[in-house]
Protein backbone atom coordinates (compact mmCIF):
# COMPACT_ATOMS: atom_id res chain seq x y z
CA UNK A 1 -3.35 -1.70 33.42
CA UNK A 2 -6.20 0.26 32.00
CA UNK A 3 -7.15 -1.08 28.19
CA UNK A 4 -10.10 -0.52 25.74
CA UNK A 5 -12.92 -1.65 25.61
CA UNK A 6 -15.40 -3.64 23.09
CA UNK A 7 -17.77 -1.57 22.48
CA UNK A 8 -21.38 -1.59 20.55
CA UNK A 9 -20.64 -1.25 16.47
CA UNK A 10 -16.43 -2.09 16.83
CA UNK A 11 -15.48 -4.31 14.23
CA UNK A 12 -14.09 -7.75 15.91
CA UNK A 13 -12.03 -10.80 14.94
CA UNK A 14 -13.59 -13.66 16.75
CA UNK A 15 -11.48 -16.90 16.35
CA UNK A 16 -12.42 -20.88 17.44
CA UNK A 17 -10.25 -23.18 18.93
CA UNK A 18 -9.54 -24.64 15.00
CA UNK A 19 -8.05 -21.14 14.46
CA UNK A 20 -11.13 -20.39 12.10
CA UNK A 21 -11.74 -16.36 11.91
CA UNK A 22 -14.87 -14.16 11.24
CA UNK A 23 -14.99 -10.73 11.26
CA UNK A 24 -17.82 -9.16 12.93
CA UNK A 25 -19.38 -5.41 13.42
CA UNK A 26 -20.70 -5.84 17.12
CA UNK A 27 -24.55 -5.30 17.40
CA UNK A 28 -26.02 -4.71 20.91
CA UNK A 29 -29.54 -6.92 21.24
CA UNK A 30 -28.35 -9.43 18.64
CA UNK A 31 -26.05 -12.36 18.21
CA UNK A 32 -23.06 -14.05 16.40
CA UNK A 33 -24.51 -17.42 15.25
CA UNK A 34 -21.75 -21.01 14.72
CA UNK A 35 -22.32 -24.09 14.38
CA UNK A 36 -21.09 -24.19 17.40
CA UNK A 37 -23.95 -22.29 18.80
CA UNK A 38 -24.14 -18.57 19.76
CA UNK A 39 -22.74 -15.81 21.55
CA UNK A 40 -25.08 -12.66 22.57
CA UNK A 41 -23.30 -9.88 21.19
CA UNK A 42 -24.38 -7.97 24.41
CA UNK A 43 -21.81 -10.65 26.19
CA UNK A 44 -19.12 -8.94 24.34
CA UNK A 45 -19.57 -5.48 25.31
CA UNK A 46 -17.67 -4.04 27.84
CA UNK A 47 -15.09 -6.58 27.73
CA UNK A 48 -12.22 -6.82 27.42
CA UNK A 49 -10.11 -7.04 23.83
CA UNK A 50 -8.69 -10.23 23.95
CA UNK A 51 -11.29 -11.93 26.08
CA UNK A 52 -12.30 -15.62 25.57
CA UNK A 53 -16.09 -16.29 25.90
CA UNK A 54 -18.08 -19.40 25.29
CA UNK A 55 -20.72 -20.45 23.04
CA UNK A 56 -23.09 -21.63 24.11
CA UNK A 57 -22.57 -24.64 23.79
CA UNK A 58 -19.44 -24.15 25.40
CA UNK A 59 -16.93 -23.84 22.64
CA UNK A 60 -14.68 -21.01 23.49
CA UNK A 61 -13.94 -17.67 20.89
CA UNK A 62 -11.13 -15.32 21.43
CA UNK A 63 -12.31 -11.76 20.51
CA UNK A 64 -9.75 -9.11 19.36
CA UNK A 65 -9.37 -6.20 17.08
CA UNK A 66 -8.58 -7.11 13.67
CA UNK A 67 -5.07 -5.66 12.36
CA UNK A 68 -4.69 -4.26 8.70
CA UNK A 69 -3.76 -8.19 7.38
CA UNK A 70 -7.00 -9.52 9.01
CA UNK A 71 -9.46 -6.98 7.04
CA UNK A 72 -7.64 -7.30 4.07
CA UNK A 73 -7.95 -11.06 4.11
CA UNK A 74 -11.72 -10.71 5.42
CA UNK A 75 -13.06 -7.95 2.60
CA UNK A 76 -16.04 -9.33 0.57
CA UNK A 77 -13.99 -10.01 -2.74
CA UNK A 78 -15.08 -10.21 -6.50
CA UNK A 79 -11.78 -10.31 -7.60
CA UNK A 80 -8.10 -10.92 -6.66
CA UNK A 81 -6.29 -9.20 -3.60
CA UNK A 82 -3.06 -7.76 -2.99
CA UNK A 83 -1.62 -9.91 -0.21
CA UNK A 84 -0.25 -8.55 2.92
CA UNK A 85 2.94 -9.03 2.25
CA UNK A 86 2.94 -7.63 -0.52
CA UNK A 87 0.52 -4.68 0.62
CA UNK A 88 2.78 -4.05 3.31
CA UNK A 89 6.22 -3.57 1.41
CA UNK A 90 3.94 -1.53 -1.23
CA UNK A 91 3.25 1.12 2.12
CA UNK A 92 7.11 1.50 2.67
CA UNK A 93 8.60 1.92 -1.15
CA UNK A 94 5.92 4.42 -1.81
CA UNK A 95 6.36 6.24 1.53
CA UNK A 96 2.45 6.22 2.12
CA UNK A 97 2.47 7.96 5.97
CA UNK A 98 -0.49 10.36 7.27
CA UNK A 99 -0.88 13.10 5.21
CA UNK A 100 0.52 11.52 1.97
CA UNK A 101 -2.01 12.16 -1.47
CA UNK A 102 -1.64 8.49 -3.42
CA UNK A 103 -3.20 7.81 -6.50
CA UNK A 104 -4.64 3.94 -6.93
CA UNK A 105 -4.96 2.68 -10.34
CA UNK A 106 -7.60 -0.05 -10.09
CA UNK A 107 -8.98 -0.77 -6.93
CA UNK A 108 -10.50 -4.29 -7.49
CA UNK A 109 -12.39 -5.49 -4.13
CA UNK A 110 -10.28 -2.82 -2.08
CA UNK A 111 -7.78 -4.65 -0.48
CA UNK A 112 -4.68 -2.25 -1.14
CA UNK A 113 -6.75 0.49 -1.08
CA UNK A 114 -7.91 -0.27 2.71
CA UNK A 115 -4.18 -0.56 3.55
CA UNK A 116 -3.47 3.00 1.69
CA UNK A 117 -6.21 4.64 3.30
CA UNK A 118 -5.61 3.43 6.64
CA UNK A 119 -1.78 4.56 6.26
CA UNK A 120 -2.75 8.05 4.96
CA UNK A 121 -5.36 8.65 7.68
CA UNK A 122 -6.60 11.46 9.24
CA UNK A 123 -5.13 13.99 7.36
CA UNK A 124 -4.10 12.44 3.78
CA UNK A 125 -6.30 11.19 0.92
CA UNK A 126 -6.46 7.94 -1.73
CA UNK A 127 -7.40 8.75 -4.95
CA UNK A 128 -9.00 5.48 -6.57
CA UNK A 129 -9.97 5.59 -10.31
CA UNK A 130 -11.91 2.40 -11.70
CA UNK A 131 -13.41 2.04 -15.00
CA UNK A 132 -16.01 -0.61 -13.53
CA UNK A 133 -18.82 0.60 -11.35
CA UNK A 134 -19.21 -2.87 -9.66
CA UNK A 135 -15.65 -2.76 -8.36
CA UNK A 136 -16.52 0.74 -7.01
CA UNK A 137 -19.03 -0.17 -5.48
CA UNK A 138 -17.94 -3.40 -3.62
CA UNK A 139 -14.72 -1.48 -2.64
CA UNK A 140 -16.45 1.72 -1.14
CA UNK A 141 -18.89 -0.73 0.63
CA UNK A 142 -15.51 -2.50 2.62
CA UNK A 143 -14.43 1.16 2.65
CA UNK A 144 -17.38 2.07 4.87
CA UNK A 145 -17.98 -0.96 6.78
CA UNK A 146 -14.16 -0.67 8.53
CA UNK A 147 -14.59 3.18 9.10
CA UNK A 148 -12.10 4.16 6.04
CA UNK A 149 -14.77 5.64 3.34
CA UNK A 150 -13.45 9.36 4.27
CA UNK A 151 -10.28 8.94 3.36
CA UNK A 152 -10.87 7.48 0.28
CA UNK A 153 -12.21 9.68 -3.16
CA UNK A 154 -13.48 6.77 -5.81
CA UNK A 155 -13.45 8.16 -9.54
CA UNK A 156 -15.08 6.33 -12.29
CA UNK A 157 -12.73 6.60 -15.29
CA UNK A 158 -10.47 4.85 -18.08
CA UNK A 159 -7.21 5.35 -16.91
CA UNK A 160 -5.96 5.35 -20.55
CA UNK A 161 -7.82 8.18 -21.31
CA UNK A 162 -5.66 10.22 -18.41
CA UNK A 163 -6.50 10.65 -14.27
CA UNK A 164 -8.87 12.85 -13.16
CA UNK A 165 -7.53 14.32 -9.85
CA UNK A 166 -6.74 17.69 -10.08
CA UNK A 167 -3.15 18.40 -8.19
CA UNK A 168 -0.05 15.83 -8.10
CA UNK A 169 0.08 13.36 -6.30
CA UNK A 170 2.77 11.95 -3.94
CA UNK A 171 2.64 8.15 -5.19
CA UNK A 172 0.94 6.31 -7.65
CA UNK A 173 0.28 2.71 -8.08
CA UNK A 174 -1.24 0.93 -11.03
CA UNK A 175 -2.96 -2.34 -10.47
CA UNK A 176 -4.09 -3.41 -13.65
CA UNK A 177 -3.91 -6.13 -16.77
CA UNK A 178 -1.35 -3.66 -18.78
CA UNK A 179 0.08 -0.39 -16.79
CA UNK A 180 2.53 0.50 -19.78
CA UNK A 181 -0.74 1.68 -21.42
CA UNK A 182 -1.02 4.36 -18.38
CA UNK A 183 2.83 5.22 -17.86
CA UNK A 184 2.95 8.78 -19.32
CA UNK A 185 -0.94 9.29 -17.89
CA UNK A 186 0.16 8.26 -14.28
CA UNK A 187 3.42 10.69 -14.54
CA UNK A 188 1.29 13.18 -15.46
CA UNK A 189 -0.31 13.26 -12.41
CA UNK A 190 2.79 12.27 -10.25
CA UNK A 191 4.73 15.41 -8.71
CA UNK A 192 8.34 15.53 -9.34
CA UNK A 193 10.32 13.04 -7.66
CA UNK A 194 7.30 11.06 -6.54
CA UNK A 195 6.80 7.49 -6.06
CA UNK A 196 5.67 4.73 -9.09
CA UNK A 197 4.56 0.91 -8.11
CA UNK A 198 2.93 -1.48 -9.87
CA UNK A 199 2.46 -5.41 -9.75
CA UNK A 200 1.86 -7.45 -12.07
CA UNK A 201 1.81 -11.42 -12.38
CA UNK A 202 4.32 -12.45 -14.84
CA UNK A 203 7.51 -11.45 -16.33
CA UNK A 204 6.43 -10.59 -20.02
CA UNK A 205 3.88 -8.25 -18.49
CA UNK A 206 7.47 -6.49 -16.61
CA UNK A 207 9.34 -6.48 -19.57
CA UNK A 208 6.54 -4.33 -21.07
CA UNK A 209 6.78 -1.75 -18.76
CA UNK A 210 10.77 -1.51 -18.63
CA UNK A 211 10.50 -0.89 -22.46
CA UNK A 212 7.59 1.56 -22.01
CA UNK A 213 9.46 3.46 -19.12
CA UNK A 214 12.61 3.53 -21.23
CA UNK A 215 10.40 4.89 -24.43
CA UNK A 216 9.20 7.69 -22.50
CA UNK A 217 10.67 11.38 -22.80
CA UNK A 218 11.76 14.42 -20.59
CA UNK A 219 9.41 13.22 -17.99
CA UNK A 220 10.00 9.66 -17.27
CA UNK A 221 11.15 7.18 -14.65
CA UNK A 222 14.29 6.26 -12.94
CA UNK A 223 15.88 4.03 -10.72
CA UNK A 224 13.96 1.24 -11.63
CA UNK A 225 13.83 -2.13 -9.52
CA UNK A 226 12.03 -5.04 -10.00
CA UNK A 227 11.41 -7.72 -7.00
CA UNK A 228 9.15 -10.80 -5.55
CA UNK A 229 8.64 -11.19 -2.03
CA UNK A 230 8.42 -14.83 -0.42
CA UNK A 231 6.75 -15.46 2.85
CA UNK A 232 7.62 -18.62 5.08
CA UNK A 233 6.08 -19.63 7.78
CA UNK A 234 6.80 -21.93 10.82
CA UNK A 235 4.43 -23.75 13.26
CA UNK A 236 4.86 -22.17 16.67
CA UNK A 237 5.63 -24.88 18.63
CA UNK A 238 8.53 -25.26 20.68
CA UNK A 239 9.33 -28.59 20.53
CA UNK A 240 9.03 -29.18 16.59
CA UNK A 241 9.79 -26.25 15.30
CA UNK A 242 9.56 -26.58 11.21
CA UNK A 243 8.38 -24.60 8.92
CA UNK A 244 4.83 -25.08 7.45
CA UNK A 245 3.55 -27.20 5.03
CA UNK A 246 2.57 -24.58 2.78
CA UNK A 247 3.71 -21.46 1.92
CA UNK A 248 2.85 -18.10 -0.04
CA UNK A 249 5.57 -17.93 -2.91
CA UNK A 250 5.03 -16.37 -5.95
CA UNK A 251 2.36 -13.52 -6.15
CA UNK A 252 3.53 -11.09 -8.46
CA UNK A 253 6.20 -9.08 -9.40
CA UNK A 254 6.58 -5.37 -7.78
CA UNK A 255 7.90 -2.85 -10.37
CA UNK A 256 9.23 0.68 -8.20
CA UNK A 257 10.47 3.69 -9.85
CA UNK A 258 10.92 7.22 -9.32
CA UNK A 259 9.42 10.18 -11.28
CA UNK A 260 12.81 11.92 -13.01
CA UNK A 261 13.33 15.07 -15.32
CA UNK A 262 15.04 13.69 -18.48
CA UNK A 263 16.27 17.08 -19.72
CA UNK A 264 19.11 17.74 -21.96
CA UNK A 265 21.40 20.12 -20.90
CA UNK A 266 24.24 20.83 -22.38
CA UNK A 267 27.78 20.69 -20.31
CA UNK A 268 27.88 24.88 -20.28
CA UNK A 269 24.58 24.83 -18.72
CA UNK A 270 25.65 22.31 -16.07
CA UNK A 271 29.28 24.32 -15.66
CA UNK A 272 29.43 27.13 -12.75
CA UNK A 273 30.10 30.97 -13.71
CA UNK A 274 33.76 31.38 -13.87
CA UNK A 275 33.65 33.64 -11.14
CA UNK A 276 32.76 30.85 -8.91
CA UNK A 277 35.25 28.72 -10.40
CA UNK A 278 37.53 31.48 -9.32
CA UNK A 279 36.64 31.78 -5.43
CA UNK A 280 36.80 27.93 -5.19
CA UNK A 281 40.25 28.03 -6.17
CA UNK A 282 40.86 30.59 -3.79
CA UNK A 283 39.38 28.80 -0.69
CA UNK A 284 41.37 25.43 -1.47
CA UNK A 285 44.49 27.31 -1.97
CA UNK A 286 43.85 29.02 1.52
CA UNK A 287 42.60 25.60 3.35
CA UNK A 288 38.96 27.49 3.30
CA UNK A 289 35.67 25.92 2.05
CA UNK A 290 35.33 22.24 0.77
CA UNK A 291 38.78 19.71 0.46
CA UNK A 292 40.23 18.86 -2.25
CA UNK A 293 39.06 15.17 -1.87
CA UNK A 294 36.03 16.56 -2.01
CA UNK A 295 35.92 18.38 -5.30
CA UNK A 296 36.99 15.77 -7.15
CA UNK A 297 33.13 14.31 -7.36
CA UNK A 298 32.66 17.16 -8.95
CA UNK A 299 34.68 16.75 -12.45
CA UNK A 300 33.38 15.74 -15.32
């Protein structure tokens, strides 16, 4: 079985025996210092991912390549994360795949935007707009230092006063203090039909956006959910098997929607020409066409 190899600059998750984790960028002629003494990074290279090598003083280190959860969980932080588990579920109701255009409303430390940009790569794009420079710059930083900086388009700017990217987008997600501020703003930029997500930590903050989504006018939201995902763990051993002591419960609240057309039209406008209503008739009285059965979802 042939498998990569560690190579000189690869990011790497080394972990102890304790189950303690750092994430590394490999550096040929150097070394990753414990205090359970070193391990020449030259040792590493040309190894195999998921080798175990010793200290040395002895104390052994399992070396792998770090998944999406593992650099989210590992970003230099000046602020709160998005969790995994709730980063992951974000991915799926937004329909982020390779190629998608999504637009990130606050980017914090970067931890949803390294899952978005990872998703959309190599031939999609995240659109991150941040009205603090700091944040922009920490984020782009653990852009860059896991290979994802080209895939990612930081803009500095108050998402109240609108988003600045210049076609629609296929998703948008707000992560921010109040999104019903930047409802009408973020469908603005969201093409029809698209994809709307936001979390948020507490129910008052929800109920503002349900009433700013249902204040809204021809172009609004619908089919609106709100959930919380729970994540349990269990120790993985075979003979007491039991769930662990702790676990991650409440995070936020994830607020989905689609971007709808609330247009009035008038029951004439929605009606076929009579002409049509005509040759319907025809093919049900000659067996023809659709059933019956099936022409009665379409009466008013």
């Amino acid at each position: 079985m042939t498998t990569a190899l560690i190579g000189d600059k690869d990011t790497a998750l080394i972990i102890d025996y304790a189950g303690k984790e750092h994430l590394i960028t490999v550096q040929a002629g150097r070394k990753f210092e414990t205090h359970h003494g070193y391990i020449l990074y030259d040792a590493m290279i040309d190894r195999e991912w998921g080798t175990i090598i010793h200290s040395s003083l002895g104390h052994p280190y399992l070396i792998v390549q770090p998944g999406t959860a593992d650099l989210i969980r590992h970003i230099k932080r000046s602020s709160q994360v998005i969790f995994p588990k709730d980063s992951a579920y974000i991915l799926m109701r937004l329909s982020v795949k390779p190629g998608s255009r999504v637009l990130e409303s606050g980017c914090g430390s970067g931890g949803l935007t390294l899952a978005l940009a990872q998703a959309v790569s190599p031939s999609g794009m995240v659109y991150s707009q941040e009205i603090r420079d700091d944040f922009i710059a920490l984020a782009r930083r653990n852009m860059e230092r896991v290979g994802l900086g080209p895939y990612v388009t930081f803009i500095q700017g108050d998402a109240t006063q609108g988003f600045n990217v210049a076609e629609p987008v296929d998703a948008v997600f707000i992560d921010m203090p109040a999104p019903q501020m930047v409802l009408s703003q973020a469908r603005a930029v969201l093409k029809n039909g698209g994809f709307f997500g936001s979390l948020v930590p507490t129910t008052n903050q929800v109920q503002d956006i349900l009433r700013g989504m249902e204040a809204m006018g021809e172009y609004a939201f619908g089919l609106i959910e709100v959930e919380e995902i729970m994540l349990r763990a269990y120790k993985p051993v075979p003979d007491r098997l039991r769930p662990r002591d702790r676990m991650i419960a409440h995070t936020g609240y994830l607020i989905f929607a689609r971007a709808v057309i609330k247009r009035a039209v008038t029951p004439a406008q929605e009606a076929p020409p009579a002409d049509a209503l005509d040759n319907s008739t025809d093919e049900m009285q000659t067996g023809e066409g659709s059933s019956a059965e099936n022409t009665d979802i379409l009466q008013p």
